[in-house]
PDB file of N, CA and C in Angstrom:
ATOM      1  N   UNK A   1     -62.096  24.030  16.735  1.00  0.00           N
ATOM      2  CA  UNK A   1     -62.735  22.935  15.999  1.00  0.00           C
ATOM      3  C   UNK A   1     -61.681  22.143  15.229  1.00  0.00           C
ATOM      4  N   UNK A   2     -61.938  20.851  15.009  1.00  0.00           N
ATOM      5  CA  UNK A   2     -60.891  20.311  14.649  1.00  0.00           C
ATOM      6  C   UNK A   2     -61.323  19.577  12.857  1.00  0.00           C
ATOM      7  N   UNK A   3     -60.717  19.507  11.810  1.00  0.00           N
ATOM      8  CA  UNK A   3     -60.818  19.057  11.149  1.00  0.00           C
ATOM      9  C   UNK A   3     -61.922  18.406  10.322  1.00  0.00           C
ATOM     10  N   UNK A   4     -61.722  17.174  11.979  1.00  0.00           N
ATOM     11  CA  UNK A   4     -62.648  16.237  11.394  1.00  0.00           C
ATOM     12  C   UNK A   4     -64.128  16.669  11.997  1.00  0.00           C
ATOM     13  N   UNK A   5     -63.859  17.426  12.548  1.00  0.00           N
ATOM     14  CA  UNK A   5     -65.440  17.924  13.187  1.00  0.00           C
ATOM     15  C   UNK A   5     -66.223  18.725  12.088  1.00  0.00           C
ATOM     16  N   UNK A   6     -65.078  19.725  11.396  1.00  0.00           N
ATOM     17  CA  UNK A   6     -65.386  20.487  10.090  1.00  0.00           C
ATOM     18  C   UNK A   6     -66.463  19.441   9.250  1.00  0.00           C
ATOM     19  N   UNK A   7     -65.100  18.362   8.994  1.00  0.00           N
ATOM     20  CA  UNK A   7     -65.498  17.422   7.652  1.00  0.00           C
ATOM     21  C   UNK A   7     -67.129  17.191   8.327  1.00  0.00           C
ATOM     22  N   UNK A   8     -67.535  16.773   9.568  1.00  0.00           N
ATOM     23  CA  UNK A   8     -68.546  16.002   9.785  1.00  0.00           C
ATOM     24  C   UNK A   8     -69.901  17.137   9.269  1.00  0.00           C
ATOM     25  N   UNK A   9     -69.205  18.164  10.077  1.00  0.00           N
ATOM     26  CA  UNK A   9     -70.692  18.932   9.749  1.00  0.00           C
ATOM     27  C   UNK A   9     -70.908  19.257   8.090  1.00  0.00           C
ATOM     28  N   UNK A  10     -69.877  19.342   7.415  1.00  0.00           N
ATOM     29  CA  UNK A  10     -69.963  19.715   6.155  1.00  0.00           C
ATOM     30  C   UNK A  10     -70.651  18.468   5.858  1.00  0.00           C
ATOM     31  N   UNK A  11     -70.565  17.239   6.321  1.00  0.00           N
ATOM     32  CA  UNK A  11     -71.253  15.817   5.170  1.00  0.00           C
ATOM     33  C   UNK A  11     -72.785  16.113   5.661  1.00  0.00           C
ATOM     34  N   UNK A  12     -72.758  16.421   7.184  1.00  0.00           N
ATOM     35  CA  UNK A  12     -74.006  16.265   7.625  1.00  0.00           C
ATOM     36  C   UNK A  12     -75.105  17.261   6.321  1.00  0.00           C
ATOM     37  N   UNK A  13     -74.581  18.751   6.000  1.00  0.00           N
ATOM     38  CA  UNK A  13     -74.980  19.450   5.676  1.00  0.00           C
ATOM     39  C   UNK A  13     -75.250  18.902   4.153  1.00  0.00           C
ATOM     40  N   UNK A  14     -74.424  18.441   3.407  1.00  0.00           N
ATOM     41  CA  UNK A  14     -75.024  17.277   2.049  1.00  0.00           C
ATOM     42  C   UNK A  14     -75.968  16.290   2.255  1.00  0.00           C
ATOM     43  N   UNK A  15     -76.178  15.996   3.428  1.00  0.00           N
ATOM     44  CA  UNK A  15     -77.430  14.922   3.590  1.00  0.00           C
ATOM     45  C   UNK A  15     -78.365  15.795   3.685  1.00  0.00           C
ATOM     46  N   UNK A  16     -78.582  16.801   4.524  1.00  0.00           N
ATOM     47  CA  UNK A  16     -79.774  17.611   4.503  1.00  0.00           C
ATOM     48  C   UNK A  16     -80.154  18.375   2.963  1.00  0.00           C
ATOM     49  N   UNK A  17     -79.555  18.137   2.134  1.00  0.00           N
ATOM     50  CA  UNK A  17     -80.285  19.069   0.721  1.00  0.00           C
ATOM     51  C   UNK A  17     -80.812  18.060  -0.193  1.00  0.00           C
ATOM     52  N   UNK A  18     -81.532  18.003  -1.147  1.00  0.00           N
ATOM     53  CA  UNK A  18     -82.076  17.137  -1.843  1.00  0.00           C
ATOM     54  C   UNK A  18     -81.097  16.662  -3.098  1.00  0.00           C
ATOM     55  N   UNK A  19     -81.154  15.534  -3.113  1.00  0.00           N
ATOM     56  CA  UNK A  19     -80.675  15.222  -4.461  1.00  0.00           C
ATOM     57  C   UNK A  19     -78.709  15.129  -4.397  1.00  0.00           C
ATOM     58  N   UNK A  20     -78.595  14.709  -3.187  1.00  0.00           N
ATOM     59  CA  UNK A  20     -77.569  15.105  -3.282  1.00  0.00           C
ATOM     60  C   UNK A  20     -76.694  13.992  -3.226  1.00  0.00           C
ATOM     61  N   UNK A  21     -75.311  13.620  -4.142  1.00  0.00           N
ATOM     62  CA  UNK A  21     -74.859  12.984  -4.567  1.00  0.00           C
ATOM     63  C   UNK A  21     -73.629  11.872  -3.389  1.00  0.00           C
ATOM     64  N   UNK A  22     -74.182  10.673  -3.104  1.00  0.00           N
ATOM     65  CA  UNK A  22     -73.443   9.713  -1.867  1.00  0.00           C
ATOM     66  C   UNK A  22     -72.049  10.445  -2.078  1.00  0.00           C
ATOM     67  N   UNK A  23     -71.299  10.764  -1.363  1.00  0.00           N
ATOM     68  CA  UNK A  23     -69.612  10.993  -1.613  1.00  0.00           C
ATOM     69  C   UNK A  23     -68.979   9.768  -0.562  1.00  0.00           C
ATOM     70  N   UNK A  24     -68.087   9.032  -1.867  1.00  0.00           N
ATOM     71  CA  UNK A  24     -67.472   8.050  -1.269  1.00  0.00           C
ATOM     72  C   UNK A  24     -66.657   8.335  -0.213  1.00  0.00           C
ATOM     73  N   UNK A  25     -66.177   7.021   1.200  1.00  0.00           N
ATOM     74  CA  UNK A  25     -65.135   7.777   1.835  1.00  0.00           C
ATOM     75  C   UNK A  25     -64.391   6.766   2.234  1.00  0.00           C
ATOM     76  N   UNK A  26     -63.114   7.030   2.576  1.00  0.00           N
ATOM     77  CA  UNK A  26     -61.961   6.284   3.157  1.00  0.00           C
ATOM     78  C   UNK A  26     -62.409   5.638   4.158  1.00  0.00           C
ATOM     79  N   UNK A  27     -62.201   4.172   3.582  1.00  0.00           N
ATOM     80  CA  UNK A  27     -62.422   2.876   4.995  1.00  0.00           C
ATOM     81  C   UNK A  27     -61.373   3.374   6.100  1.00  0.00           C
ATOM     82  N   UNK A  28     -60.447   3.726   5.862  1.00  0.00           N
ATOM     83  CA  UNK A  28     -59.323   3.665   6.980  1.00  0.00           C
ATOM     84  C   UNK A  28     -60.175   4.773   7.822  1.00  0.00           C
ATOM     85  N   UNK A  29     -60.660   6.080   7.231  1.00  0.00           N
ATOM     86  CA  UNK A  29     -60.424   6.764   8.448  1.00  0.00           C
ATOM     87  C   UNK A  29     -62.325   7.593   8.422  1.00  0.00           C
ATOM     88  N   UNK A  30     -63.164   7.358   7.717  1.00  0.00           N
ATOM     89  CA  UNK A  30     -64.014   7.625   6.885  1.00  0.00           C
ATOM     90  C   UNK A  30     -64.517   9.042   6.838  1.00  0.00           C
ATOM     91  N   UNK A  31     -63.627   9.779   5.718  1.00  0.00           N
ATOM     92  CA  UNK A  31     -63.478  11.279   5.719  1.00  0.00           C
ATOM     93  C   UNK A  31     -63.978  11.154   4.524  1.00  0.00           C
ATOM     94  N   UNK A  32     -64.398  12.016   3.719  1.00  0.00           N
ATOM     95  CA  UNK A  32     -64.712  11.677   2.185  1.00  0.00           C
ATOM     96  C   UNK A  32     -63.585  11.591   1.330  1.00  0.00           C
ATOM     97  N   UNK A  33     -63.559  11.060   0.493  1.00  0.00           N
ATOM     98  CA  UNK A  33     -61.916  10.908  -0.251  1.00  0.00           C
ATOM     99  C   UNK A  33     -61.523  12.460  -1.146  1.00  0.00           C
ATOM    100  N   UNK A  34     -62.902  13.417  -1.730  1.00  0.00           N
ATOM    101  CA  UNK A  34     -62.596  14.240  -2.271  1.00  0.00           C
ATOM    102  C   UNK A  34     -61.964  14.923  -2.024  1.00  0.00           C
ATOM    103  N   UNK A  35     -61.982  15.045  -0.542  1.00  0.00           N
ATOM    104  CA  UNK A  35     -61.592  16.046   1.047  1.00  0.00           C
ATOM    105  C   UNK A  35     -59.881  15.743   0.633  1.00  0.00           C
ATOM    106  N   UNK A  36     -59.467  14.692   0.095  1.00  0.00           N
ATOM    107  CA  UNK A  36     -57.952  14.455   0.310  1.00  0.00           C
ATOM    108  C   UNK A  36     -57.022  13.640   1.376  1.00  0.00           C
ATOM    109  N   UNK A  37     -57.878  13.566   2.055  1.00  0.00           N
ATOM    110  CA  UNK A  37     -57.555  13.832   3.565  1.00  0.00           C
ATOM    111  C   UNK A  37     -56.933  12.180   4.283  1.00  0.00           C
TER     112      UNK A  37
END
């Protein structure tokens, strides 16, 4: 698995819970910025 496949399922998995807070993400590459990445 690669990285960005990680990152995806991890965002997917914040959309599925309630209440849960937009996390901004990098125009260039759109990873979440918290991620670092």
């Amino acid at each position: 698995m690669t990285e960005e496949y990680l990152n995806y399922l991890y965002i997917q998995n914040l959309k599925d819970r309630e209440g849960t807070i937009y996390v901004p993400v990098n125009p260039g590459n759109g990873l979440p910025l918290f991620l670092g990445l």
